[in-house]
Protein backbone atom coordinates (compact mmCIF):
# COMPACT_ATOMS: atom_id res chain seq x y z
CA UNK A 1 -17.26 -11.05 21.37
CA UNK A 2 -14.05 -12.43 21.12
CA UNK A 3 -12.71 -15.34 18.81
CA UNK A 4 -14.30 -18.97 18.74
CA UNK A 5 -10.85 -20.96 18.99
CA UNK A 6 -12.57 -24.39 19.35
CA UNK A 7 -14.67 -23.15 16.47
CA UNK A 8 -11.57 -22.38 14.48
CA UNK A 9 -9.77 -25.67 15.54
CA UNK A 10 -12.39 -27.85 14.57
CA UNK A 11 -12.94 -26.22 11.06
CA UNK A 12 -9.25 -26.58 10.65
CA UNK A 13 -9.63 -30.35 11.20
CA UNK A 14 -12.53 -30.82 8.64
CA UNK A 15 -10.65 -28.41 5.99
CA UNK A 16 -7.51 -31.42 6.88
CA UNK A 17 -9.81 -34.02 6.46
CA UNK A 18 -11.46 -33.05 3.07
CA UNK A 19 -7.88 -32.51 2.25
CA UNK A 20 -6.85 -35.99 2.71
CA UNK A 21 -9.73 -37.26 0.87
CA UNK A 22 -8.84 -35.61 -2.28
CA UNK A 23 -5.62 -36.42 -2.02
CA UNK A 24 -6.50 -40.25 -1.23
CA UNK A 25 -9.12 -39.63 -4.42
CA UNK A 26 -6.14 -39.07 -6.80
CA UNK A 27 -3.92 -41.36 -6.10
CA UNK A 28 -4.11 -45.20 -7.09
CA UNK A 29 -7.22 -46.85 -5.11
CA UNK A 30 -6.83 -50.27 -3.48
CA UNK A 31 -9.05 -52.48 -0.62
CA UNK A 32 -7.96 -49.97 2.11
CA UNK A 33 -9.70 -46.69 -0.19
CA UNK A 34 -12.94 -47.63 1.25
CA UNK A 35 -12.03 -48.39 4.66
CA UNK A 36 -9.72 -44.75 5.12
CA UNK A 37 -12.91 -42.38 3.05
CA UNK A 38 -15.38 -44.00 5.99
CA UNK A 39 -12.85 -43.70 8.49
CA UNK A 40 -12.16 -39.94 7.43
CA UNK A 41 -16.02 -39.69 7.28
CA UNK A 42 -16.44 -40.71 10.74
CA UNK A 43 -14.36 -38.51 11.61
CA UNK A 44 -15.75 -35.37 10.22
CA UNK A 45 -18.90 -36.00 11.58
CA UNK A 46 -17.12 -36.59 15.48
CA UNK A 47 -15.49 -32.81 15.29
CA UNK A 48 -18.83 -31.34 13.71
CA UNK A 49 -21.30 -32.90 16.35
CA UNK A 50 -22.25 -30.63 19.51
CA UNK A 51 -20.11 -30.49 21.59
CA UNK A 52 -21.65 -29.51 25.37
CA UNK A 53 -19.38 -28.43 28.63
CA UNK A 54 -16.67 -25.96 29.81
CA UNK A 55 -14.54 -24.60 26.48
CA UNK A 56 -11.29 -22.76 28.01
CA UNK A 57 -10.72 -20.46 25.34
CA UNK A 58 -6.79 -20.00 24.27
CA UNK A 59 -5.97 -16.08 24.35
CA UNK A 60 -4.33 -13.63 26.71
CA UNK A 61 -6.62 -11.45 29.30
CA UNK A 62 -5.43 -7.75 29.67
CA UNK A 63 -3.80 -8.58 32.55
CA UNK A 64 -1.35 -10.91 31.14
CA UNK A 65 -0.67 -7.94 28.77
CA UNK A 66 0.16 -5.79 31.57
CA UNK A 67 2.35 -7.92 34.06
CA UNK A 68 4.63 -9.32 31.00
CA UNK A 69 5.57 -5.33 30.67
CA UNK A 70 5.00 -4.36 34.07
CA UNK A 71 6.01 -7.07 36.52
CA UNK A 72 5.38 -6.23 40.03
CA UNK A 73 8.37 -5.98 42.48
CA UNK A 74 7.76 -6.44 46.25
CA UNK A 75 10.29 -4.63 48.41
CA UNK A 76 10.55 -4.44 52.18
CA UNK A 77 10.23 -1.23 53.85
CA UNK A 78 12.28 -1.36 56.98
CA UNK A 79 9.98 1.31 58.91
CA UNK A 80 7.19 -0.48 58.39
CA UNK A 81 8.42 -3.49 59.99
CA UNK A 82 6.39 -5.18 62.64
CA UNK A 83 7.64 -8.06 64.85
CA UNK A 84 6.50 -8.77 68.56
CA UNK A 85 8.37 -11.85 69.02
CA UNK A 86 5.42 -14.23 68.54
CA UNK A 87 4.60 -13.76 65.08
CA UNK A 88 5.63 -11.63 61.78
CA UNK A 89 3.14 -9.57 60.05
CA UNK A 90 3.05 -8.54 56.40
CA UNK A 91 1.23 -5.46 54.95
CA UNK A 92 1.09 -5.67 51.40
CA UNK A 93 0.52 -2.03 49.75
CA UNK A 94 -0.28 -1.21 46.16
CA UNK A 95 0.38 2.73 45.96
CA UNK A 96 1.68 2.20 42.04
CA UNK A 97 -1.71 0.66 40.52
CA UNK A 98 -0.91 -0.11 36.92
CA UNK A 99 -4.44 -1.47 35.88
């Protein structure tokens, strides 16, 4: 299976918030030290909760590999052409499959 990116993302965000705290730890401590370690608590506990719905992972399908190198080209084929006056057909082909 491939990567968890939401996984990832949110253990970024706790690793950023633990961060801050030690930070906030070392420096001088006044009346808003309390307020910003329950804040950054909060916090931590939001991104590690369940989280329940559709996750759109972030990464490229094969195909996207493909068409950035291979991008297809439609040309018009002259003897092909079909036109009765009333309405225009197209017949789309695919004789060079690249997938």
């Amino acid at each position: 299976m491939g990567t968890n990116i939401s996984k990832q993302k949110r253990d970024g965000l706790i690793a950023k918030t633990r961060n801050i705290c030690t930070y906030i730890s070392t420096t001088p401590q006044d009346e808003n030290t309390g307020a910003l370690f329950t804040y950054l608590s909060e916090l931590e506990k939001e991104v590690k909760s369940k989280k329940y719905g559709l996750v759109f992972e972030e990464h490229r399908e094969g195909i996207d590999e493909l068409l950035a190198a291979n991008t297809p080209v439609l040309t018009e084929e002259q003897d092909l052409f079909i036109y009765d006056g009333r309405q225009m057909n197209v017949l789309i082909d695919d004789r060079t499959r690249i997938y």
